[in-house]
Protein backbone atom coordinates (compact mmCIF):
# COMPACT_ATOMS: atom_id res chain seq x y z
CA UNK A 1 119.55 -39.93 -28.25
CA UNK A 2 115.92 -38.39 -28.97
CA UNK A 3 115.00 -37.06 -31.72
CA UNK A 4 111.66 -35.25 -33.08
CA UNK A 5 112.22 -36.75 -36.68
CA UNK A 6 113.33 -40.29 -37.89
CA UNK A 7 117.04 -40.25 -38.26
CA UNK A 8 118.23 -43.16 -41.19
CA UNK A 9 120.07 -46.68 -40.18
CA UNK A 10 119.73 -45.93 -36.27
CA UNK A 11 117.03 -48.26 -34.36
CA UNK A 12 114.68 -46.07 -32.66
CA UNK A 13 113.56 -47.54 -29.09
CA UNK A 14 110.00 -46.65 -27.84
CA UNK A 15 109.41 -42.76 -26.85
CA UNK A 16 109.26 -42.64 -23.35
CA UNK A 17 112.45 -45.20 -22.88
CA UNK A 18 114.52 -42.88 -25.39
CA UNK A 19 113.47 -40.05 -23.72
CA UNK A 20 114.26 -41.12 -20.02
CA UNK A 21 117.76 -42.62 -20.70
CA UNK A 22 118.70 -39.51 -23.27
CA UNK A 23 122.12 -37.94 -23.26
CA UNK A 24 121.62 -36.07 -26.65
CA UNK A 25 118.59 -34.28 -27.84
CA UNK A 26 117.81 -32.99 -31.54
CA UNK A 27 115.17 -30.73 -32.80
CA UNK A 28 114.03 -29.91 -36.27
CA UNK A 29 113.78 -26.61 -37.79
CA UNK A 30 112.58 -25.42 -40.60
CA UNK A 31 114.41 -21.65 -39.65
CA UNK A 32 117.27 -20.49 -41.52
CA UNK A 33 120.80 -21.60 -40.05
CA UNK A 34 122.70 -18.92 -38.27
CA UNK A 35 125.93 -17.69 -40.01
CA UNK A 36 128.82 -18.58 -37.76
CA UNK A 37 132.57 -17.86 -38.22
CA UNK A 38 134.09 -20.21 -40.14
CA UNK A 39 136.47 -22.40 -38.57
CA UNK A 40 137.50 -25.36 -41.29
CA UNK A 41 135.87 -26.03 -44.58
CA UNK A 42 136.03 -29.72 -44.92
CA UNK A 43 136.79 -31.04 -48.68
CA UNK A 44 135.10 -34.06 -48.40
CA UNK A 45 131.32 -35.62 -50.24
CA UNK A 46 128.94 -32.52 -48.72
CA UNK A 47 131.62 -29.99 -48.35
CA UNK A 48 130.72 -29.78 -44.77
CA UNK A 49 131.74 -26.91 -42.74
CA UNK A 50 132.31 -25.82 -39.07
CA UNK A 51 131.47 -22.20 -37.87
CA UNK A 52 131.73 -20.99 -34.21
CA UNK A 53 129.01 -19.36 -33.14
CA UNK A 54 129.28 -18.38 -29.62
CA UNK A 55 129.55 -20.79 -27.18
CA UNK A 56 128.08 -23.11 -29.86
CA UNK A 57 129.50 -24.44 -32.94
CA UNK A 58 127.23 -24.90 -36.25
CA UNK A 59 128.17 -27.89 -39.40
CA UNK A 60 127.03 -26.38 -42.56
CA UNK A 61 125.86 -27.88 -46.02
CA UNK A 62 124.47 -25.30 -47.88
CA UNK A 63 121.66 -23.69 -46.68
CA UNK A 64 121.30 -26.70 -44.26
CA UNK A 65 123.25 -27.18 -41.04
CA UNK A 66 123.03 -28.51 -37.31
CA UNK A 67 123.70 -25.98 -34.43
CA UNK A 68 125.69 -28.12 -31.15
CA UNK A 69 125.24 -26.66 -27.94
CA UNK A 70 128.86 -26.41 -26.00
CA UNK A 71 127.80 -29.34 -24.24
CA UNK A 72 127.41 -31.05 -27.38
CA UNK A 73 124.23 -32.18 -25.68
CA UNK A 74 121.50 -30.61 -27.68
CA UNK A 75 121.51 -30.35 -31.76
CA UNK A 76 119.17 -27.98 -33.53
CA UNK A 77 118.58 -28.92 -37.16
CA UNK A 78 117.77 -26.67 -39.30
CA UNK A 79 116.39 -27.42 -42.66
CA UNK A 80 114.65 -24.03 -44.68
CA UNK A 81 113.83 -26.54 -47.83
CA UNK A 82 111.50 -29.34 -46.48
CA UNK A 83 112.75 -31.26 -49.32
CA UNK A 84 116.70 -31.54 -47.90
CA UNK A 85 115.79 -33.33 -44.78
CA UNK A 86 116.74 -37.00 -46.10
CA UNK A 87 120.28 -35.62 -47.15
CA UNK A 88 120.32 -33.46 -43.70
CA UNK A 89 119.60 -36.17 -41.46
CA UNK A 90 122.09 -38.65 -43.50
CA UNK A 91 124.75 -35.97 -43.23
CA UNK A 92 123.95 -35.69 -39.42
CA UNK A 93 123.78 -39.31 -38.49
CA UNK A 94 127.22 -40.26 -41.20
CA UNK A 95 128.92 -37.12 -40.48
CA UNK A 96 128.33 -34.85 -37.18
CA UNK A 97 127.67 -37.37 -34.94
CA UNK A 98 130.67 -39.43 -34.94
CA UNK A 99 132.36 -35.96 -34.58
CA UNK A 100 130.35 -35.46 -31.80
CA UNK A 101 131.34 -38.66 -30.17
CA UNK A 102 134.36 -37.05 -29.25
CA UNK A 103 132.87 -34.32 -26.96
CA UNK A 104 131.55 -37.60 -25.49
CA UNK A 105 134.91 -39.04 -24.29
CA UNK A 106 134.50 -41.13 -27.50
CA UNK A 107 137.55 -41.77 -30.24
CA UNK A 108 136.09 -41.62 -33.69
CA UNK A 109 138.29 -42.92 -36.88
CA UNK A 110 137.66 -42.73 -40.55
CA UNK A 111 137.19 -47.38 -40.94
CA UNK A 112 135.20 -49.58 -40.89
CA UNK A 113 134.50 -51.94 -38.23
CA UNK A 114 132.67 -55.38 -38.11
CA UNK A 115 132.88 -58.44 -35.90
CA UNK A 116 130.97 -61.37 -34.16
CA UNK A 117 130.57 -62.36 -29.88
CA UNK A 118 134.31 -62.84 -29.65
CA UNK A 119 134.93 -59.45 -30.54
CA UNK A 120 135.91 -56.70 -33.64
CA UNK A 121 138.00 -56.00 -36.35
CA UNK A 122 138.93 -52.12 -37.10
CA UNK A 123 140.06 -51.57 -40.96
CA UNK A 124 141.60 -48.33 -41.76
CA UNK A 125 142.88 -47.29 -45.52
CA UNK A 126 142.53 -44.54 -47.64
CA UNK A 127 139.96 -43.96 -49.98
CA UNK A 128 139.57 -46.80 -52.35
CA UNK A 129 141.91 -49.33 -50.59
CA UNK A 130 139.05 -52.05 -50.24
CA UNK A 131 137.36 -50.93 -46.91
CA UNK A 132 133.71 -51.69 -47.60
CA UNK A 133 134.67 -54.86 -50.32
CA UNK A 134 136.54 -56.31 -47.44
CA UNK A 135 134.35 -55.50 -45.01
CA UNK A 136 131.21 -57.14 -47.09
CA UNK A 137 132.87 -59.87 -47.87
CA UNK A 138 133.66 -60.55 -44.31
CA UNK A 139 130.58 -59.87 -43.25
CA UNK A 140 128.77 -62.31 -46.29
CA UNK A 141 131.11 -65.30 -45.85
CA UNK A 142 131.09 -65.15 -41.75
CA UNK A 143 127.51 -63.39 -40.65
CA UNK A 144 129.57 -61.13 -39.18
CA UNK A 145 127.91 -58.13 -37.83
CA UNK A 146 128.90 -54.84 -39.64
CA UNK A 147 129.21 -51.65 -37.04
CA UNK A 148 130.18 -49.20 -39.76
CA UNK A 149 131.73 -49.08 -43.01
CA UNK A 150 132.97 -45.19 -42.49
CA UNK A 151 132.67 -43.28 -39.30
CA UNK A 152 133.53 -45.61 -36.38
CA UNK A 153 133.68 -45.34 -32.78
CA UNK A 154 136.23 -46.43 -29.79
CA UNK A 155 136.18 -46.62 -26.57
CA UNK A 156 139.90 -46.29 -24.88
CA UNK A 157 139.60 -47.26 -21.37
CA UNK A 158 141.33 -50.22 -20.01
CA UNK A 159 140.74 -52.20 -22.75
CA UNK A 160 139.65 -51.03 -26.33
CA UNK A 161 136.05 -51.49 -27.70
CA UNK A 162 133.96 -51.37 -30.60
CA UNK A 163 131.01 -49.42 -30.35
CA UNK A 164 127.83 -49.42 -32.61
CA UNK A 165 127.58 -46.35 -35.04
CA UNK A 166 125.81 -46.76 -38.65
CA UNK A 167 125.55 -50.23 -39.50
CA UNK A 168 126.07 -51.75 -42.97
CA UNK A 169 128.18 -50.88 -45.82
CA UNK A 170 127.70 -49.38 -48.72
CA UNK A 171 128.45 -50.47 -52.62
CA UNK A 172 128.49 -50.24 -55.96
CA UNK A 173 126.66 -51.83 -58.24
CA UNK A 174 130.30 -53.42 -59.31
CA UNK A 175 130.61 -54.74 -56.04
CA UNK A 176 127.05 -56.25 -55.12
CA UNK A 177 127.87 -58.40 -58.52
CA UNK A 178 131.18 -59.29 -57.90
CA UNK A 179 130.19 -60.34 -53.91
CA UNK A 180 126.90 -61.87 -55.76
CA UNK A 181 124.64 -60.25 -53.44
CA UNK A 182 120.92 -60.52 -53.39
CA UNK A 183 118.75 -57.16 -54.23
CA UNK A 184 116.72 -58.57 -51.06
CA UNK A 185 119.67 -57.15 -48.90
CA UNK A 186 119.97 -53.98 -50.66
CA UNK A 187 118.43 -50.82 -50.48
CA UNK A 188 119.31 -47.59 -52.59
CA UNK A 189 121.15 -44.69 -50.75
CA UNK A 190 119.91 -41.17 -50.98
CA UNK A 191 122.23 -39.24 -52.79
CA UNK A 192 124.34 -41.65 -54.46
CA UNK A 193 123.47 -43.00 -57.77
CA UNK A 194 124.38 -46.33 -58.26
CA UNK A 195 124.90 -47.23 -54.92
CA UNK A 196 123.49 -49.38 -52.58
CA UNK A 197 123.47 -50.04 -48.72
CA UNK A 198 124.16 -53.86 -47.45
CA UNK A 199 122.64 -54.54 -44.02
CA UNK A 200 123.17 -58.50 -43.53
CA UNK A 201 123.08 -58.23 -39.92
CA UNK A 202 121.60 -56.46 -36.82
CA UNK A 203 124.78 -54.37 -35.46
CA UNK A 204 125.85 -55.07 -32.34
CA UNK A 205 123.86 -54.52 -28.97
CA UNK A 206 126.90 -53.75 -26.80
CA UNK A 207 130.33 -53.06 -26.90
CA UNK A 208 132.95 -55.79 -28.33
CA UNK A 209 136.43 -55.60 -27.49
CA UNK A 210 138.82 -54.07 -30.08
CA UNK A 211 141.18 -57.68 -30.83
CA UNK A 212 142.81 -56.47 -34.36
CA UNK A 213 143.43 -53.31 -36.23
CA UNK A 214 143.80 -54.01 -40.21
CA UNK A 215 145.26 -51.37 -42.22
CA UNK A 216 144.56 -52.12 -45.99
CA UNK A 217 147.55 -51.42 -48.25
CA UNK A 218 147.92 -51.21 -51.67
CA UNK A 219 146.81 -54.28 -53.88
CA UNK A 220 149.59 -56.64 -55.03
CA UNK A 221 151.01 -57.63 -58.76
CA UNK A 222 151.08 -61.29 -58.19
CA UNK A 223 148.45 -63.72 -56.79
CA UNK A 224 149.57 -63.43 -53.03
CA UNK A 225 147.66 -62.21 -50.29
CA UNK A 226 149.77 -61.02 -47.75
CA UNK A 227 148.78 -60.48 -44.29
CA UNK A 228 151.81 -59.20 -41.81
CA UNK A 229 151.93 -57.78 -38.45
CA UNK A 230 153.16 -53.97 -38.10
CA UNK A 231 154.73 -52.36 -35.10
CA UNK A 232 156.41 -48.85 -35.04
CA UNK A 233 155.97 -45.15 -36.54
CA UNK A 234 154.79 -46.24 -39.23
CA UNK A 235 151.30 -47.67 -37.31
CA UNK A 236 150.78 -44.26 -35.56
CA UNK A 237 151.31 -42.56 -38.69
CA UNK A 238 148.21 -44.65 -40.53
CA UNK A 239 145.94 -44.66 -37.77
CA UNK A 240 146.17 -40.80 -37.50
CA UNK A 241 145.66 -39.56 -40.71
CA UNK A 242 142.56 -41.40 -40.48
CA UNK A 243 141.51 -39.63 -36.83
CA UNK A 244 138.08 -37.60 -37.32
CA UNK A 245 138.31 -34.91 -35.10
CA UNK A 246 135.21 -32.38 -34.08
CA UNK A 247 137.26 -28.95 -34.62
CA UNK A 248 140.62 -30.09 -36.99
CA UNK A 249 141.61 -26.22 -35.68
CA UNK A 250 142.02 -27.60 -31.89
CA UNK A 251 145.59 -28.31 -31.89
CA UNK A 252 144.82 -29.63 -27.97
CA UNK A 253 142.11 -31.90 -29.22
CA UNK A 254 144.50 -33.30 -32.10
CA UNK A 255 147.03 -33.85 -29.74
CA UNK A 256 144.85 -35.65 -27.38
CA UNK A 257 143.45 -37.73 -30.11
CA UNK A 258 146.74 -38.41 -31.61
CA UNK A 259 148.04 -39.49 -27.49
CA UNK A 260 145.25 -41.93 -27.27
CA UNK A 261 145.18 -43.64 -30.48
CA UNK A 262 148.82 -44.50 -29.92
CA UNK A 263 147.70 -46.33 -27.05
CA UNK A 264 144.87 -47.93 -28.18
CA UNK A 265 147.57 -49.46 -31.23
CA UNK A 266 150.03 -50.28 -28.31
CA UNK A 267 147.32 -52.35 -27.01
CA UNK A 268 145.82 -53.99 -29.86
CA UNK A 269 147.86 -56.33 -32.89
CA UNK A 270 148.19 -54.29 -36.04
CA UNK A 271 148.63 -56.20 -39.19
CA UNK A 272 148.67 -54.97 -42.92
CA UNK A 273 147.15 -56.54 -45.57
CA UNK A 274 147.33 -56.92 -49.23
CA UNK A 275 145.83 -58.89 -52.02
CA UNK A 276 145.01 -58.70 -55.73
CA UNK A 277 141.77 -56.58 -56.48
CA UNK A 278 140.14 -59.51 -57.74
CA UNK A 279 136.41 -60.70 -56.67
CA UNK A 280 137.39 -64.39 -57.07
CA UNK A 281 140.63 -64.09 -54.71
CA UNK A 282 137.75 -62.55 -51.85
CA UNK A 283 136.86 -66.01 -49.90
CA UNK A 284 140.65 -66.66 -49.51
CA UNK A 285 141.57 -62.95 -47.84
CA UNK A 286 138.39 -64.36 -45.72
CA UNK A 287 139.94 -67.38 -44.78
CA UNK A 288 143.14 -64.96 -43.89
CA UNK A 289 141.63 -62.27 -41.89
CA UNK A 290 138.83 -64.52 -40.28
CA UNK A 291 141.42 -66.09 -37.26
CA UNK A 292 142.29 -62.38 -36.33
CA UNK A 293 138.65 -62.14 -34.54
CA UNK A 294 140.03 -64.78 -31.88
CA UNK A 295 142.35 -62.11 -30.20
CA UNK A 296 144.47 -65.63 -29.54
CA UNK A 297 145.04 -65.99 -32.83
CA UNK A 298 146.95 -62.51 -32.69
């Protein structure tokens, strides 16, 4: 990608490289947005929503918003306030462009992914199952690298891989004490009080291959940590309410996303995992989930 203005947690290359090998380009603008028609009004953090407009198709915050050509090639940001860029660019590089991986061949998935040379670890749940804990702790007690804690990205072909989106994870202050992380590591997030992004690690310069999909259950009563392998509806059914699709109105882009995560779960171990919601019990669900990385192990 190019860009004319610093976009957060990405690792800009020099300007004439990023230029030359550019398949997406965004401009700034400090123009109102266009009104669109309104396609789905998203109910998530920044209320996002998606307007037609055109051939083009327009995310909206507020009086803030990013235009996509039908290409999904070139992104016009526009920004009235000065003062809303920092939440505008987050929102673009969190939000709209894992969306817009998709128009890119791209599947992206509401987990977290992480992972060292022998390859990746995908963990889905819903919100508040333990994604970014687990995926912290993982990352603290291994040096594994940490791809995303959100938004992340897939490639399907012959074999599934891990690609780079934004990397870290993000915490509260509940967490950073219970993992005992050091403020050198942390920075504060724009937006969120309280919380704090967690960057051990550069994040991965090329694809890894996809070698185990986690899906985080609820915690257990007792002390055990259980970590079990899954196979059935019941897989399909978890990894696609967690799909992030670029117009949830497309019933042919659903369908398609829904077709090719089924493969990519026929192709790659799914286990479930559970354990008490207790900081002390995190080096041993570490000690579990560490052989899965091996895709032997699986």
């Amino acid at each position: 990608m190019s860009s004319s203005f610093p976009l957060p947690f990405l690792v800009a290359l020099p300007a004439t490289n990023a230029l030359a090998i550019a398949d997406i380009h965004i401009e700034l603008s400090f123009d109102d947005l266009p009104d669109g028609r309104l396609i789905h009004q998203s109910a998530g953090r920044y209320g996002l929503a998606l307007h037609s407009f055109g051939s083009d198709w327009i995310f909206r915050h507020r009086a803030t918003g990013v235009r996509v050509d039908a290409t999904g090639r070139r992104l016009a940001c526009h920004c009235p306030q000065p003062s809303d860029l920092p939440l505008l660019a987050e929102i673009l590089v969190r939000r709209i462009l894992p969306k817009l991986c998709y128009l890119h061949g791209r599947l992206p998935i509401h987990a977290a992914t992480l992972g060292d040379d022998a390859g990746a670890l995908l963990l889905l749940g819903a919100s508040s199952s333990g994604k970014s804990t687990t995926t912290a702790a993982l990352a603290r007690n291994l040096g594994w690298r940490i791809f995303s804690d959100d938004m992340s990205i897939l490639d399907d072909g012959d074999r599934p891989l891990a690609l780079g989106g934004v990397p870290g994870v993000s915490l509260w202050q509940d967490a950073v004490d219970g993992l005992d992380i050091s403020a050198a590591h942390l920075s504060p997030m724009a937006g969120y009080e309280g919380k704090y992004a967690y960057r051990p690690a550069a994040g991965p310069s090329a694809p890894l291959p996809l070698n185990a999909i986690i899906l985080l259950s609820a915690a257990t009563d007792d002390s055990a940590i259980r970590l079990e392998p899954l196979a059935g509806p019941e897989v399909l059914v978890m990894i696609c309410s967690q799909i992030v699709p670029f117009n949830p109105r497309d019933p042919v882009e659903n369908a398609d996303l829904m077709r090719r995560f089924n493969r990519v779960a026929a192709d790659v171990p799914v286990f479930a995992l559970s354990y008490p919601r207790s900081y002390a019990m995190l080096p041993a669900v570490v000690d579990t989930v560490a052989p899965l990385i091996d895709r032997r192990a699986a």
